[in-house]
C-alpha atoms as a PDB file:
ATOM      1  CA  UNK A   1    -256.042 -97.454 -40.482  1.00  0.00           C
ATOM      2  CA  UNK A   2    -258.476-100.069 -40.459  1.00  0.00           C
ATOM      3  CA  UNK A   3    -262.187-100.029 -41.796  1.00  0.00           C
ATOM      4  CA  UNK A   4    -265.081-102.335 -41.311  1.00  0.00           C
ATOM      5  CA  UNK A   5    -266.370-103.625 -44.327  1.00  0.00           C
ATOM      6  CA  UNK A   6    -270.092-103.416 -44.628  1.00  0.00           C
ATOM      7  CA  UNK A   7    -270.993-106.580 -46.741  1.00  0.00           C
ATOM      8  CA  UNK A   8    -268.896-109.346 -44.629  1.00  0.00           C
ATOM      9  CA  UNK A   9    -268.639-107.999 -41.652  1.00  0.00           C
ATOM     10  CA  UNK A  10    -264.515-108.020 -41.670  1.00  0.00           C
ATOM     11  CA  UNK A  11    -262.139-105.750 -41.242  1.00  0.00           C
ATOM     12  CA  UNK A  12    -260.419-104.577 -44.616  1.00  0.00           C
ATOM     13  CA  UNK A  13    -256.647-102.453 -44.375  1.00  0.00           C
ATOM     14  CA  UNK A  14    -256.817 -99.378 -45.977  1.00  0.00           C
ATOM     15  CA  UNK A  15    -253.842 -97.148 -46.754  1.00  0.00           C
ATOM     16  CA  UNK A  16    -252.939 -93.226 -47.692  1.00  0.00           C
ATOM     17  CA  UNK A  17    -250.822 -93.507 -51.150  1.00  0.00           C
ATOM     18  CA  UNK A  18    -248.263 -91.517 -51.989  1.00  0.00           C
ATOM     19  CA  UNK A  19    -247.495 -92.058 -55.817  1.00  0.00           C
ATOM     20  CA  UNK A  20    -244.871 -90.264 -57.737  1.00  0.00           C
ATOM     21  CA  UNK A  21    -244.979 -90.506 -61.706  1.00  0.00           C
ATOM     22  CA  UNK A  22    -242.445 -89.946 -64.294  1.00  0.00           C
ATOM     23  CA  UNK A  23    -239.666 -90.826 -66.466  1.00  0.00           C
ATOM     24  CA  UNK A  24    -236.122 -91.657 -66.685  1.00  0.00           C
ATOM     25  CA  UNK A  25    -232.856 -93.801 -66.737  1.00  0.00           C
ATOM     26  CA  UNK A  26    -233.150 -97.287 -65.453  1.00  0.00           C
ATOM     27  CA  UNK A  27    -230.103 -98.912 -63.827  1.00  0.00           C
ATOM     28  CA  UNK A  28    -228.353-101.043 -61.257  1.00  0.00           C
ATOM     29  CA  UNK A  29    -230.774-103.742 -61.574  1.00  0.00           C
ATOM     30  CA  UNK A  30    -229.903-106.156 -58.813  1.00  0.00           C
ATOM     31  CA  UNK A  31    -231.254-108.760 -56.555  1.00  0.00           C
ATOM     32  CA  UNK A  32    -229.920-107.786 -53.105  1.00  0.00           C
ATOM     33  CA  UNK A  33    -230.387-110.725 -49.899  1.00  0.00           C
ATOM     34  CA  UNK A  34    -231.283-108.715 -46.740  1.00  0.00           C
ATOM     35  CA  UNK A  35    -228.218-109.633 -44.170  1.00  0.00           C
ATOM     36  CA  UNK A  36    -231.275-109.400 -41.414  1.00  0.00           C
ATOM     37  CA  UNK A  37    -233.020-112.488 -40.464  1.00  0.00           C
ATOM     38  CA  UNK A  38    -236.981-112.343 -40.549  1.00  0.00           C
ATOM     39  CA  UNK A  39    -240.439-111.716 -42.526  1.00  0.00           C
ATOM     40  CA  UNK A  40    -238.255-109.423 -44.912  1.00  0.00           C
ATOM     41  CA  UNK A  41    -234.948-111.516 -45.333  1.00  0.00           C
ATOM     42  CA  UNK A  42    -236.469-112.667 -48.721  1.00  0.00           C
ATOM     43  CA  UNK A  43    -234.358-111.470 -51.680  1.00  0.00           C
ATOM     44  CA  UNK A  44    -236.072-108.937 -53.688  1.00  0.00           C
ATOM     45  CA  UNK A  45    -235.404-107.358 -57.378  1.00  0.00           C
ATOM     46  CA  UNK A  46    -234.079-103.545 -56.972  1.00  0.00           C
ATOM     47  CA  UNK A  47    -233.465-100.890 -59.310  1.00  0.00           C
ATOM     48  CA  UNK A  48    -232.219 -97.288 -59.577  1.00  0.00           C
ATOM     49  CA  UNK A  49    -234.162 -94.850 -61.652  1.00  0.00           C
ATOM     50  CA  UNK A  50    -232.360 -91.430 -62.709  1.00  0.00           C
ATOM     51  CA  UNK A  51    -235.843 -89.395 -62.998  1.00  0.00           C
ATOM     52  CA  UNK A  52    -235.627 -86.452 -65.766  1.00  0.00           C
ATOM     53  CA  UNK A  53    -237.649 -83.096 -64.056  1.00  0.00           C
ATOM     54  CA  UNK A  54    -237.139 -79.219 -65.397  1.00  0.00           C
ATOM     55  CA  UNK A  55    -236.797 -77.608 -68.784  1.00  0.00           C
ATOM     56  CA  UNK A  56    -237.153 -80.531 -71.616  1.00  0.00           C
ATOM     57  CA  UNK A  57    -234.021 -78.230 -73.290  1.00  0.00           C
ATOM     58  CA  UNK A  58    -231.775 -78.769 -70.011  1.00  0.00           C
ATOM     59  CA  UNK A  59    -233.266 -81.302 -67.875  1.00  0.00           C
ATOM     60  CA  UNK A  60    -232.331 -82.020 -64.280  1.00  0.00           C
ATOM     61  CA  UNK A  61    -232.494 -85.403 -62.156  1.00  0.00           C
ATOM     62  CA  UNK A  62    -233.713 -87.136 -58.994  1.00  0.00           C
ATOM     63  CA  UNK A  63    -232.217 -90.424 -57.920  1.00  0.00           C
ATOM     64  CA  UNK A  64    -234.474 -93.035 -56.789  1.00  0.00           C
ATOM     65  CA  UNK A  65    -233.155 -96.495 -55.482  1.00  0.00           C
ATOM     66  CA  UNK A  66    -236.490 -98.603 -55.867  1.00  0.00           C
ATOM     67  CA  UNK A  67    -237.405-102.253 -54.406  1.00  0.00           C
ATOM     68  CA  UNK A  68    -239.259-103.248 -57.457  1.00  0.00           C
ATOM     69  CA  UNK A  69    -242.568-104.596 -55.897  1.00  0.00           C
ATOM     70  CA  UNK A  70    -245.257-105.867 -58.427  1.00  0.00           C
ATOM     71  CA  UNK A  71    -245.210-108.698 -60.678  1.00  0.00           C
ATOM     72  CA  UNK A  72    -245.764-106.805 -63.832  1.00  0.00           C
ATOM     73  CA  UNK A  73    -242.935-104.220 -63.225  1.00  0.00           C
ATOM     74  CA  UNK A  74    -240.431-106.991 -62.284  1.00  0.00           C
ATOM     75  CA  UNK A  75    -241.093-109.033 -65.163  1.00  0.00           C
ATOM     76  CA  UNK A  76    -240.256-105.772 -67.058  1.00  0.00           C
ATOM     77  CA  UNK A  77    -237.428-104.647 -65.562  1.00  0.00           C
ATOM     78  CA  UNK A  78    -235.851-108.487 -65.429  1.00  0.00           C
ATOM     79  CA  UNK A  79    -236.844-108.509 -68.961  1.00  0.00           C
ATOM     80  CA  UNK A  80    -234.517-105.144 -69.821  1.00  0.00           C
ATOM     81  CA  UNK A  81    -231.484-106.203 -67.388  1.00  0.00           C
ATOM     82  CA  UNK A  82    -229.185-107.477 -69.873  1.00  0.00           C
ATOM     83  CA  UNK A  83    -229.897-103.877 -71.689  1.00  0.00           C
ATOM     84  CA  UNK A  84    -228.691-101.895 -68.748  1.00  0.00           C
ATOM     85  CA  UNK A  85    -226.172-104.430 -67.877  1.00  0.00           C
ATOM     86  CA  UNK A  86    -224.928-104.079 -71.678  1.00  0.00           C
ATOM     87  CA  UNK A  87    -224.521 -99.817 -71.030  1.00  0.00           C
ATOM     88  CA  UNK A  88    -227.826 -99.804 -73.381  1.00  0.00           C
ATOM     89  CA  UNK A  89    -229.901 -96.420 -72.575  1.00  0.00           C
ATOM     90  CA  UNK A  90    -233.123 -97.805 -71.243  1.00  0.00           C
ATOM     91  CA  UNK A  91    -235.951 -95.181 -70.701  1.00  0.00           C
ATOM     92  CA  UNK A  92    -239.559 -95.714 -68.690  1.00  0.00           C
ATOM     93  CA  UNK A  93    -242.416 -93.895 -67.941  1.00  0.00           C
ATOM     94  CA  UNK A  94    -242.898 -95.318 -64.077  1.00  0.00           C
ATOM     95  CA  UNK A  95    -244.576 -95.103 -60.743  1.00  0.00           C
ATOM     96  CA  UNK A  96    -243.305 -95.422 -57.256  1.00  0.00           C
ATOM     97  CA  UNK A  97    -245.012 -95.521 -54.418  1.00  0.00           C
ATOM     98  CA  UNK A  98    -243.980 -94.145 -50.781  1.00  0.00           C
ATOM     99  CA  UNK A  99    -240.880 -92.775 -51.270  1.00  0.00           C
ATOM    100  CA  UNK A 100    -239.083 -91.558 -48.508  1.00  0.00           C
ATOM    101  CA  UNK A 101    -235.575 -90.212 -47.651  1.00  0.00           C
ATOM    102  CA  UNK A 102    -233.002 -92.524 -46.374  1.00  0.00           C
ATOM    103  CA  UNK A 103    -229.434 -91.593 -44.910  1.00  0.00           C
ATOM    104  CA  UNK A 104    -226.135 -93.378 -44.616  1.00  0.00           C
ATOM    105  CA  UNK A 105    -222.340 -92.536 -44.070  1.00  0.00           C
ATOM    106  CA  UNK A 106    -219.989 -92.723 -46.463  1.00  0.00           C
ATOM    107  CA  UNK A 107    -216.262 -93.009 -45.727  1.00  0.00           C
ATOM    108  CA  UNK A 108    -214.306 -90.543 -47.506  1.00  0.00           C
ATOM    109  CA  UNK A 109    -210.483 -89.411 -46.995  1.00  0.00           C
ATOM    110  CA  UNK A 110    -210.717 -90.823 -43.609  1.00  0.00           C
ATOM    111  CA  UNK A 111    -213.444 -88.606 -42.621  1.00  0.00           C
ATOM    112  CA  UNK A 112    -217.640 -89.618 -42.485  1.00  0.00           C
ATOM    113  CA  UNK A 113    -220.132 -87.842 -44.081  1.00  0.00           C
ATOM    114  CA  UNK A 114    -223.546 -88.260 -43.669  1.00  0.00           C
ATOM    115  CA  UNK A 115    -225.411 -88.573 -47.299  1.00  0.00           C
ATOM    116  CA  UNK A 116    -229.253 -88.697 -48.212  1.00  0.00           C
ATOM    117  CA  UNK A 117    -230.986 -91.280 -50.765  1.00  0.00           C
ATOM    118  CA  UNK A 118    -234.654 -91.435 -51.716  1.00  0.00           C
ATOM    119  CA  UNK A 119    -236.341 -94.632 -51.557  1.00  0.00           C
ATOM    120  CA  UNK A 120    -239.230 -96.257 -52.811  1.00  0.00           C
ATOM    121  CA  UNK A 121    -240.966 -98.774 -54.298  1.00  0.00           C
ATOM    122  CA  UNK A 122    -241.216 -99.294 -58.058  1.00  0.00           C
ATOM    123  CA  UNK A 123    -245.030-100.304 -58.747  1.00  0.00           C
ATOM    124  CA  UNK A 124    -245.533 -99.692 -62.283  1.00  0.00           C
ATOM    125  CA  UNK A 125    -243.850 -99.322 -65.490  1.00  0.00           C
ATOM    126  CA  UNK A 126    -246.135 -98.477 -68.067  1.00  0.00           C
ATOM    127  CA  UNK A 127    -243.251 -97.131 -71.286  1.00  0.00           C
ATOM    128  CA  UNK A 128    -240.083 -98.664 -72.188  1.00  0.00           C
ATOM    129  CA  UNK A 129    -237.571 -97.577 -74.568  1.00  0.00           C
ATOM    130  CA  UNK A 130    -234.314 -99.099 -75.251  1.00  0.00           C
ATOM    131  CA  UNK A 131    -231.569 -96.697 -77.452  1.00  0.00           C
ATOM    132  CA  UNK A 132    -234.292 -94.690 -78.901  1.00  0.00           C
ATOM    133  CA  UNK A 133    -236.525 -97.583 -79.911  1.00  0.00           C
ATOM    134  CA  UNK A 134    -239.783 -98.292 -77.998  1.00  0.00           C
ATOM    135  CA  UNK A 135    -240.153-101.391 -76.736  1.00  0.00           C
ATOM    136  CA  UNK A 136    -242.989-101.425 -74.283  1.00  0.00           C
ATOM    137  CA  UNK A 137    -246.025 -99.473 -74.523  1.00  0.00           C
ATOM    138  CA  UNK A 138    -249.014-100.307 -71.914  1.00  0.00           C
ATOM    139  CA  UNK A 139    -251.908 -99.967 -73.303  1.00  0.00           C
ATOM    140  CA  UNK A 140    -254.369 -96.650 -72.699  1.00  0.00           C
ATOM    141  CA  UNK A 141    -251.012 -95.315 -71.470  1.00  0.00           C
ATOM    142  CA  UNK A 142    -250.278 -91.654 -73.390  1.00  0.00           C
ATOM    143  CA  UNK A 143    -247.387 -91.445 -76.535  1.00  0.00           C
ATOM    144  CA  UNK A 144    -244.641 -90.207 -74.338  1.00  0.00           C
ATOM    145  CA  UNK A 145    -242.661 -89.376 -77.543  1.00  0.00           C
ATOM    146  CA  UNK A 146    -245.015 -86.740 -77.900  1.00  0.00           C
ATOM    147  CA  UNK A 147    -242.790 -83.439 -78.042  1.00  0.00           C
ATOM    148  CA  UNK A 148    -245.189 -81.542 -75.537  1.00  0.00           C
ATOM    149  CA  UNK A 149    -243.855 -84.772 -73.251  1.00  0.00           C
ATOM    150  CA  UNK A 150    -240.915 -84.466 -71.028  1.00  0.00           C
ATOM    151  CA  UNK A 151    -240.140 -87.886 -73.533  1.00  0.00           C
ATOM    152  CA  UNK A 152    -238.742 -84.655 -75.942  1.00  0.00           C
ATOM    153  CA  UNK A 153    -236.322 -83.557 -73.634  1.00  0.00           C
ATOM    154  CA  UNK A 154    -234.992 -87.714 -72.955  1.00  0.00           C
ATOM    155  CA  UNK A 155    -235.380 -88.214 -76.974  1.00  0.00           C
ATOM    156  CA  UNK A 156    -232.886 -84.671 -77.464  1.00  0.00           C
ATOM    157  CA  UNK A 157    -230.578 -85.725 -74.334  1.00  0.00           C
ATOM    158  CA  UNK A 158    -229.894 -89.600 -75.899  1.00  0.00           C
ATOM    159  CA  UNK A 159    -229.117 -87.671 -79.263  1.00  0.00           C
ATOM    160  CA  UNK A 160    -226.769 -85.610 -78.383  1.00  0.00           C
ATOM    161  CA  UNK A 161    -225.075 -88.874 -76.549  1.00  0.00           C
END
């Protein structure tokens, strides 16, 4: 959708968001080279997120495989790589913008089945903790280890690990 913007005279993009907040497990940090040719064959800096939902005393998860899209979030999650990388448990508080569900086929004892992923794109990370210890805290951002926080129910989970 496109809007005319009253002070120049131009035509400015505008765009419906759809932002999804939360916390949970980062991992598979990568930088994955498109095998297409084109205006998106540029490597780009992806992660996986294991986000924590439900009871804080038995918490479920949602998998999200994220293209990590702003500068501030990849300089965080480049920054924490070797922590995944080294098994560390590495917590955030994150947003990702327009997910959306993506399938694929899997080959498995010689027959396909047809799996579903959600996608995204990582756009903020504003809470970082690495084995129990915070390491990142953007500022004006709430104390996610407060125990009314779904932080509790990550803090109790890495405990008992």
């Amino acid at each position: 959708m496109q809007a005319p913007n009253s002070t120049a005279g131009t035509f400015q993009k505008r765009y419906f968001d759809l932002h999804t907040q939360g916390i949970g497990y980062l991992s598979r940090v990568r930088v994955v080279t498109p095998r297409s040719q084109g205006r998106r064959a540029e490597p780009m800096l992806c992660c996986a997120i294991n986000a924590l939902r439900g009871g804080v005393d038995e918490p479920q998860y949602t998998y999200f495989d994220l293209r990590v899209t702003e500068d501030e979030a990849q300089a965080l999650v480049r920054r924490w790589k070797p922590a995944v990388d080294a098994g560390k448990q590495v917590i955030v508080a994150f947003t990702i913008g327009d997910i959306y569900p993506h399938t694929y086929e899997k080959e498995i004892d010689g027959r396909t089945e047809v799996r579903a992923i959600t996608k995204g794109r990582l756009i903020g990370v504003s809470y970082v903790k690495v084995d129990g210890v915070v390491v990142h805290q953007r500022a004006g951002t709430r104390d996610h280890s407060d125990p009314q926080s779904a932080q509790a129910g990550a803090d109790a989970e890495c405990a008992a690990a």
